[in-house]
Each structure stands twice: as C-alpha cells, then as structure tokens.
C-alpha atoms as a PDB file:
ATOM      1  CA  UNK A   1     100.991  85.303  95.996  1.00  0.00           C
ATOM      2  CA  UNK A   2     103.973  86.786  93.871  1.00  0.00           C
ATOM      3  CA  UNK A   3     107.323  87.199  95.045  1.00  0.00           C
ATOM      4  CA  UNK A   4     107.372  91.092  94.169  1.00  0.00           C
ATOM      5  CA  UNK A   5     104.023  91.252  96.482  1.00  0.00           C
ATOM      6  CA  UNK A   6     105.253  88.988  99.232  1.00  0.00           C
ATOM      7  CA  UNK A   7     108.243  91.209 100.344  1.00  0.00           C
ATOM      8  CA  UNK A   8     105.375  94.083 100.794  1.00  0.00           C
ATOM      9  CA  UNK A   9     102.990  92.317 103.161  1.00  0.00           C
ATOM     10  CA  UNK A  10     104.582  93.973 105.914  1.00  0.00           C
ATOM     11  CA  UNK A  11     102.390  96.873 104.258  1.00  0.00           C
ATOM     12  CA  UNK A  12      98.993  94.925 105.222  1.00  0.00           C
ATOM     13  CA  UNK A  13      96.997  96.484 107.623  1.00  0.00           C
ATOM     14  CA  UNK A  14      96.309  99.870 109.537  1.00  0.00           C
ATOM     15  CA  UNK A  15      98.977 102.815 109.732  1.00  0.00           C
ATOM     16  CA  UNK A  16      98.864 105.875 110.931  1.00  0.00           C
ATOM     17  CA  UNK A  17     101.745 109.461 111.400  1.00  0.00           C
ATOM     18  CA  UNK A  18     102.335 112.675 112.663  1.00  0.00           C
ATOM     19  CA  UNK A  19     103.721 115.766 111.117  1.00  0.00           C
ATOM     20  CA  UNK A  20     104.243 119.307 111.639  1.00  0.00           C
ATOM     21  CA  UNK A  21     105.173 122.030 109.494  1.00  0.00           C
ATOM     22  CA  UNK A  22     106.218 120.094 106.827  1.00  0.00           C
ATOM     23  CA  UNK A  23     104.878 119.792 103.093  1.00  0.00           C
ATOM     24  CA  UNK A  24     104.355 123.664 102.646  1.00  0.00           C
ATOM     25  CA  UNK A  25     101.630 123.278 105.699  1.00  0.00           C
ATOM     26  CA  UNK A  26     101.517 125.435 109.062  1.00  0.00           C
ATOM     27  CA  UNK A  27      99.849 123.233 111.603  1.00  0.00           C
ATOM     28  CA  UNK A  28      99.657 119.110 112.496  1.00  0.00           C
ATOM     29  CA  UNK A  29      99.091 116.693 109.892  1.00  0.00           C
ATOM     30  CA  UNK A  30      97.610 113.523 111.074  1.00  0.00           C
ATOM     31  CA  UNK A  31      97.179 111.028 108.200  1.00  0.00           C
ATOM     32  CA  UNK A  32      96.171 107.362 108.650  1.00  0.00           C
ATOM     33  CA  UNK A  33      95.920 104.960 105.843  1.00  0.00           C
ATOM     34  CA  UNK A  34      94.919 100.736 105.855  1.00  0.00           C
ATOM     35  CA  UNK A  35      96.654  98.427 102.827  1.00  0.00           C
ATOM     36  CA  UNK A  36      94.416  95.258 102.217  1.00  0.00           C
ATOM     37  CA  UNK A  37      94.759  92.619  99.630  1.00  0.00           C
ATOM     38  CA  UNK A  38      91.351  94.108  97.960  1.00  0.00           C
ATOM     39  CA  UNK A  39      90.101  93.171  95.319  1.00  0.00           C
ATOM     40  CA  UNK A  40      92.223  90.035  95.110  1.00  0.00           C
ATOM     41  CA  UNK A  41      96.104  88.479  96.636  1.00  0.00           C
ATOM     42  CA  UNK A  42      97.683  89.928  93.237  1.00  0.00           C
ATOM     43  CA  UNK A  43      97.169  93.370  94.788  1.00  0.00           C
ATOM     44  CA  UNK A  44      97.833  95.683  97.040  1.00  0.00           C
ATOM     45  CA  UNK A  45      94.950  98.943  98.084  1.00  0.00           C
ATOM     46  CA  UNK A  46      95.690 101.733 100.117  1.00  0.00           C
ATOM     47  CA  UNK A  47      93.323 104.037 101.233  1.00  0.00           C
ATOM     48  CA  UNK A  48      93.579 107.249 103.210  1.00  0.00           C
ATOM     49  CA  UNK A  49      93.191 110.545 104.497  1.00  0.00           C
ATOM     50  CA  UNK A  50      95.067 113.426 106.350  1.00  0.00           C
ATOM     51  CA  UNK A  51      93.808 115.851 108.605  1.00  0.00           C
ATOM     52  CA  UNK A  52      95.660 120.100 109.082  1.00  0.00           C
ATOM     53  CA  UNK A  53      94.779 121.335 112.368  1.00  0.00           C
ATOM     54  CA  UNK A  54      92.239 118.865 112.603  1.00  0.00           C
ATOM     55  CA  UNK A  55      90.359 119.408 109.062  1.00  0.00           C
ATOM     56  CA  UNK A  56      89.940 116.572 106.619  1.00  0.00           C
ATOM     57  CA  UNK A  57      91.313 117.077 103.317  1.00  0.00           C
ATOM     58  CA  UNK A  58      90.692 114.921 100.374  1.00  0.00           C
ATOM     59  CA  UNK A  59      90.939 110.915 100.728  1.00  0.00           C
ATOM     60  CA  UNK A  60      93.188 109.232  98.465  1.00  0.00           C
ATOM     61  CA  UNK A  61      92.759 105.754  96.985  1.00  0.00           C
ATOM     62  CA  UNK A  62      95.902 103.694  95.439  1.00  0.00           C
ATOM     63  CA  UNK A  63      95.494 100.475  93.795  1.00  0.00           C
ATOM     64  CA  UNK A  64      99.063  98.228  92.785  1.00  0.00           C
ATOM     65  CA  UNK A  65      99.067  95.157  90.755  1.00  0.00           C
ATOM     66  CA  UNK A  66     101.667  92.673  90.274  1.00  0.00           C
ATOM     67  CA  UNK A  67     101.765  90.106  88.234  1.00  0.00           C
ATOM     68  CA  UNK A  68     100.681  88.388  84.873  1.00  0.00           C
END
C-alpha cells in the first residue's frame, strides 16, 4: 500500500450522519456511505446515499487512485 493511501485507511469501512436544515434542504438528511479497497489496495471506493425526510435521493459512487 502507498504512503498517500495508508494515512486514509482510517476511511475503510461503514459511516454514517445526521443533518438538519442544512445544504439548502428543509427536513433530516440521513446519509451513510462504506469506503473499501475495491477494485484493488491502490484505491480507495466510496459509495453512498442520503435520505430528506426519509426519501432516497440519488446514490453517489467515488473512486480515488494513488499511485504509479
């Protein structure tokens, strides 16, 4: 694993937060999101979704690489 990576494995595994009334929304925003190492240690996915008021909006997919 590279050094930039290995300070961000804190990152790995299953989050999840709370707002309300913030970003330009009226209501609770739940969002949870999961890092993983996919598809290989020389990266770093994060996938997610949020919820207003209890509806789903779209999921959102991030993919970092680091490295040669």
């Amino acid at each position: 694993m590279s050094e930039p990576l290995r300070k961000l494995e804190f990152l790995i595994g299953k989050w999840k937060g709370r707002a309300e009334n913030q970003f330009d929304e009226k209501g609770v925003i739940d969002g949870t999101f999961e890092c993983t190492h996919d598809p290989g240690e020389k990266f770093i996915a994060m996938m997610g979704e949020s919820r207003t008021n209890g509806k789903a909006s779209a999921p959102c997919t991030h993919i970092s690489h680091v490295g040669p």
